[in-house]
N, C-alpha and C. Protein backbone atom coordinates (compact mmCIF):
# COMPACT_ATOMS: atom_id res chain seq x y z
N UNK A 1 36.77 16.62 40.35
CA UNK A 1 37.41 16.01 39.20
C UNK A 1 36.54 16.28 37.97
N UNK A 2 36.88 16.45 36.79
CA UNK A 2 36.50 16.75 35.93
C UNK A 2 36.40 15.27 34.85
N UNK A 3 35.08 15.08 33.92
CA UNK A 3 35.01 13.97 33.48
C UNK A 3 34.83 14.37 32.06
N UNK A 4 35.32 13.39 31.02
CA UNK A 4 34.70 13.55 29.83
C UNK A 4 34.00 12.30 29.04
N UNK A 5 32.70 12.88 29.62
CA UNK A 5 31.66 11.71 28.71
C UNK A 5 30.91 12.09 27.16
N UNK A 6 30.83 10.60 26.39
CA UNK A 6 31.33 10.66 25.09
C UNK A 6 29.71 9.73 25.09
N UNK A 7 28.92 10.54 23.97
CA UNK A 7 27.49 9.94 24.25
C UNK A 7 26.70 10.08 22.47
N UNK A 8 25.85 9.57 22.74
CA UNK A 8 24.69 9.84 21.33
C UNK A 8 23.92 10.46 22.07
N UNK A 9 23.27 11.10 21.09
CA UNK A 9 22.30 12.17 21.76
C UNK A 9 20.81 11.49 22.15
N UNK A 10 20.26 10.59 21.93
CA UNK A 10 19.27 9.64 22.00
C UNK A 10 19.68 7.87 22.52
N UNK A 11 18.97 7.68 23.38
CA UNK A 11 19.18 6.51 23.93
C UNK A 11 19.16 5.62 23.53
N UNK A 12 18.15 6.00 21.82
CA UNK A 12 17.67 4.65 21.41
C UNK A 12 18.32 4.25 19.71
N UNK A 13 19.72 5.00 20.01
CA UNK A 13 20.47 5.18 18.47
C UNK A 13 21.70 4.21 18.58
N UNK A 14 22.14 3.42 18.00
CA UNK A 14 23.19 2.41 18.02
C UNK A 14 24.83 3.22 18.08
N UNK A 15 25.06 2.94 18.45
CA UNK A 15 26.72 4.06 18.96
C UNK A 15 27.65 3.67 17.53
N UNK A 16 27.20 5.05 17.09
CA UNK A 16 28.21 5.39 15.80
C UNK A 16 29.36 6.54 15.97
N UNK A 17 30.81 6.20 16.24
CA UNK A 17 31.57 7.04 15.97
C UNK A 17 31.71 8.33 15.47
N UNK A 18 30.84 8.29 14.41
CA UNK A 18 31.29 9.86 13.88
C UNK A 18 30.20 10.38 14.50
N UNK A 19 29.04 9.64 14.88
CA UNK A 19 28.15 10.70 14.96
C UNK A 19 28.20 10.80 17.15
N UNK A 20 29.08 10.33 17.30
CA UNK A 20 29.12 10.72 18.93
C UNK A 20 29.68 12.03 19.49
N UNK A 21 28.85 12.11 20.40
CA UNK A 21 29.77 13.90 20.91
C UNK A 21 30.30 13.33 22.06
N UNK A 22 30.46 15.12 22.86
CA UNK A 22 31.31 14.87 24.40
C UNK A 22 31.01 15.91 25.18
N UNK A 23 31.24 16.09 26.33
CA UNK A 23 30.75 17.35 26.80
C UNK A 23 31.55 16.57 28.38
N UNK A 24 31.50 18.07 28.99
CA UNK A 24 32.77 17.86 30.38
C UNK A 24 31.82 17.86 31.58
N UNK A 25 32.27 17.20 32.66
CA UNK A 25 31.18 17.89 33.58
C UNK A 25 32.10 17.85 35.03
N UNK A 26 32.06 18.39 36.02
CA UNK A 26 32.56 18.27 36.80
C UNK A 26 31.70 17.42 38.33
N UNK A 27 32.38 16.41 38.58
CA UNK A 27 32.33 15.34 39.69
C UNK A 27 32.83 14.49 40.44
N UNK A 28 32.24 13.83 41.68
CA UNK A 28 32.57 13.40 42.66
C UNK A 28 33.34 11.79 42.16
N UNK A 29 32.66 11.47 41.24
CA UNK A 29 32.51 9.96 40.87
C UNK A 29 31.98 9.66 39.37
N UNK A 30 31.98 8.51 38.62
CA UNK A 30 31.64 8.16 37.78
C UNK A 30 29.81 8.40 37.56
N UNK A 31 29.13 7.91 38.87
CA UNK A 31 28.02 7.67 39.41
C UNK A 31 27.53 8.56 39.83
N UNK A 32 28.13 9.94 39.87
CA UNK A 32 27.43 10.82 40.22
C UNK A 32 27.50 11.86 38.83
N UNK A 33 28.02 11.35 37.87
CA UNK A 33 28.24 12.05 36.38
C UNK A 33 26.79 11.40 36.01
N UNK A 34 26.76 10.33 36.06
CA UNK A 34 25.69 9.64 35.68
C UNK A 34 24.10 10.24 36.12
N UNK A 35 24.29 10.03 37.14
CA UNK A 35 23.10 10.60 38.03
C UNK A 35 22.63 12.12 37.74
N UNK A 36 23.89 13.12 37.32
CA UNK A 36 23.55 14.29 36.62
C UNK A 36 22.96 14.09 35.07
N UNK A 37 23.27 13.48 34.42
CA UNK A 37 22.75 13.45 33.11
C UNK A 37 21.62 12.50 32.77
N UNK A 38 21.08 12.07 34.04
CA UNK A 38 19.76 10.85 33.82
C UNK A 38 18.69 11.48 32.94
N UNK A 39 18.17 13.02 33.72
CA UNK A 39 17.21 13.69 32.43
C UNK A 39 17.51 13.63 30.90
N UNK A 40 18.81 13.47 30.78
CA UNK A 40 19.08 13.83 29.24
C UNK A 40 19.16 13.13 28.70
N UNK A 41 18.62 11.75 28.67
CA UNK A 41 18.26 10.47 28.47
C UNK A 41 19.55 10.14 27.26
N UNK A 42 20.42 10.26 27.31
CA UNK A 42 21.91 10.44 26.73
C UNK A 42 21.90 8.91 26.70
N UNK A 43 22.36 7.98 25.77
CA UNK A 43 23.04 6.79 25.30
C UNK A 43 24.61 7.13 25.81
N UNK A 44 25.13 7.05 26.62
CA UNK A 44 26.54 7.33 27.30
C UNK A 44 27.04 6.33 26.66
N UNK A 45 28.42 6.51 26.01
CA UNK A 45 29.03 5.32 25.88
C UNK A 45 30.14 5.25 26.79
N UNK A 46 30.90 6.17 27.34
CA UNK A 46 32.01 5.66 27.86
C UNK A 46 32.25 7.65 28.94
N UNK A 47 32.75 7.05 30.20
CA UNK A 47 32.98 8.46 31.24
C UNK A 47 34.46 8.17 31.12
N UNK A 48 35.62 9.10 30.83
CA UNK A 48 36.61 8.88 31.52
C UNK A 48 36.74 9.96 32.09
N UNK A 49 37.55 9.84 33.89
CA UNK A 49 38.23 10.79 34.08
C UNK A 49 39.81 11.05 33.74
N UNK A 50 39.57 12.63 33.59
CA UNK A 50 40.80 13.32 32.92
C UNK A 50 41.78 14.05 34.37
N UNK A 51 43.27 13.05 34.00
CA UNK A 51 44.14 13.77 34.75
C UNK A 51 44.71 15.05 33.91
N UNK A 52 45.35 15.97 35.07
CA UNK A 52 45.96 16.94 34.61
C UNK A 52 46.18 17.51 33.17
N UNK A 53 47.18 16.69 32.65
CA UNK A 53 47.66 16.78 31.80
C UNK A 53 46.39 16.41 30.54
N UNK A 54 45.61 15.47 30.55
CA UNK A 54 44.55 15.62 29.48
C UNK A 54 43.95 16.48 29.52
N UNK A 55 43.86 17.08 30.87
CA UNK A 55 42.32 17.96 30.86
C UNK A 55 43.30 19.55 30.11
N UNK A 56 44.13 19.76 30.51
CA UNK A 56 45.05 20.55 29.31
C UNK A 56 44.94 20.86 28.34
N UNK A 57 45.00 19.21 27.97
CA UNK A 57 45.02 18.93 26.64
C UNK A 57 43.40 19.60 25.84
N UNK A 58 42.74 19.05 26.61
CA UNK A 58 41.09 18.99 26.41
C UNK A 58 40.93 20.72 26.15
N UNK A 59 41.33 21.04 26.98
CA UNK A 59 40.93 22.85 26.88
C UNK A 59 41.46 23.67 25.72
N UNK A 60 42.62 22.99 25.51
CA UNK A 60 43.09 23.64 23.91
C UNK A 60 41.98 23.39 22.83
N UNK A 61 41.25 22.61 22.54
CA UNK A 61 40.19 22.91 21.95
C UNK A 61 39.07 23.36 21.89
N UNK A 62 38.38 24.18 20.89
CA UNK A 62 37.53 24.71 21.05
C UNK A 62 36.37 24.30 21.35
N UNK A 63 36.35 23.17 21.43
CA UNK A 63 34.71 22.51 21.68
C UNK A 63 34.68 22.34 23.22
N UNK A 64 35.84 22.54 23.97
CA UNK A 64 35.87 22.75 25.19
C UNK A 64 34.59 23.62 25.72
N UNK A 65 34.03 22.41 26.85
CA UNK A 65 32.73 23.75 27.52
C UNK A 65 32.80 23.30 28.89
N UNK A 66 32.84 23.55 30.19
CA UNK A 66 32.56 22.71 31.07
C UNK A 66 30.95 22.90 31.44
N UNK A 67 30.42 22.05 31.80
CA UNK A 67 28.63 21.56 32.02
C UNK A 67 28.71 22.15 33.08
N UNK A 68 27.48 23.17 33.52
CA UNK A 68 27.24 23.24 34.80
C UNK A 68 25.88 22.30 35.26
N UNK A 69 25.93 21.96 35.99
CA UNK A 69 24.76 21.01 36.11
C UNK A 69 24.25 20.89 37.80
C-alpha cells in the first residue's frame, strides 16, 4: 500500500501549513511508514493511506516521487 505522509522537515518546528511537505512511501502499515522515517527525525503530522483512485490522483502531479526506503 502506498502512503502519503505530510511532515515539517525538523522535529522541533511548530506545524505550519504552508511550510509542510509530503513525500510517498510504500508500506505494510501506518507503523511501519513510521519506523522507515525514524532517521529523518521528520515532525510527521499526519500518514494517510491512499486508495486507488487518490493515488491516481496523486501521480498526476509533479511533485509525485515514490520513496524508496
Amino acid at each position: 500500500m502506498i502512503f502519503k505522509v505530510i511532515y515539517q522537515e525538523t522535529s522541533y518546528e511548530v506545524p505550519i501549513r504552508e511550510r509542510s511537505k509530503s513525500l510517498y512511501v510504500e508500506a505494510e502499515s501506518e507503523k511501519e511508514v513510521r519506523l522507515k522515517l525514524t532517521d529523518r527525525k521528520y515532525n510527521i503530522e499526519f500518514i494517510q493511506p491512499l486508495d486507488e483512485a487518490h493515488l491516481e490522483y496523486e501521480k498526476k502531479s509533479e511533485e509525485f516521487n515514490l520513496e524508496t526506503i
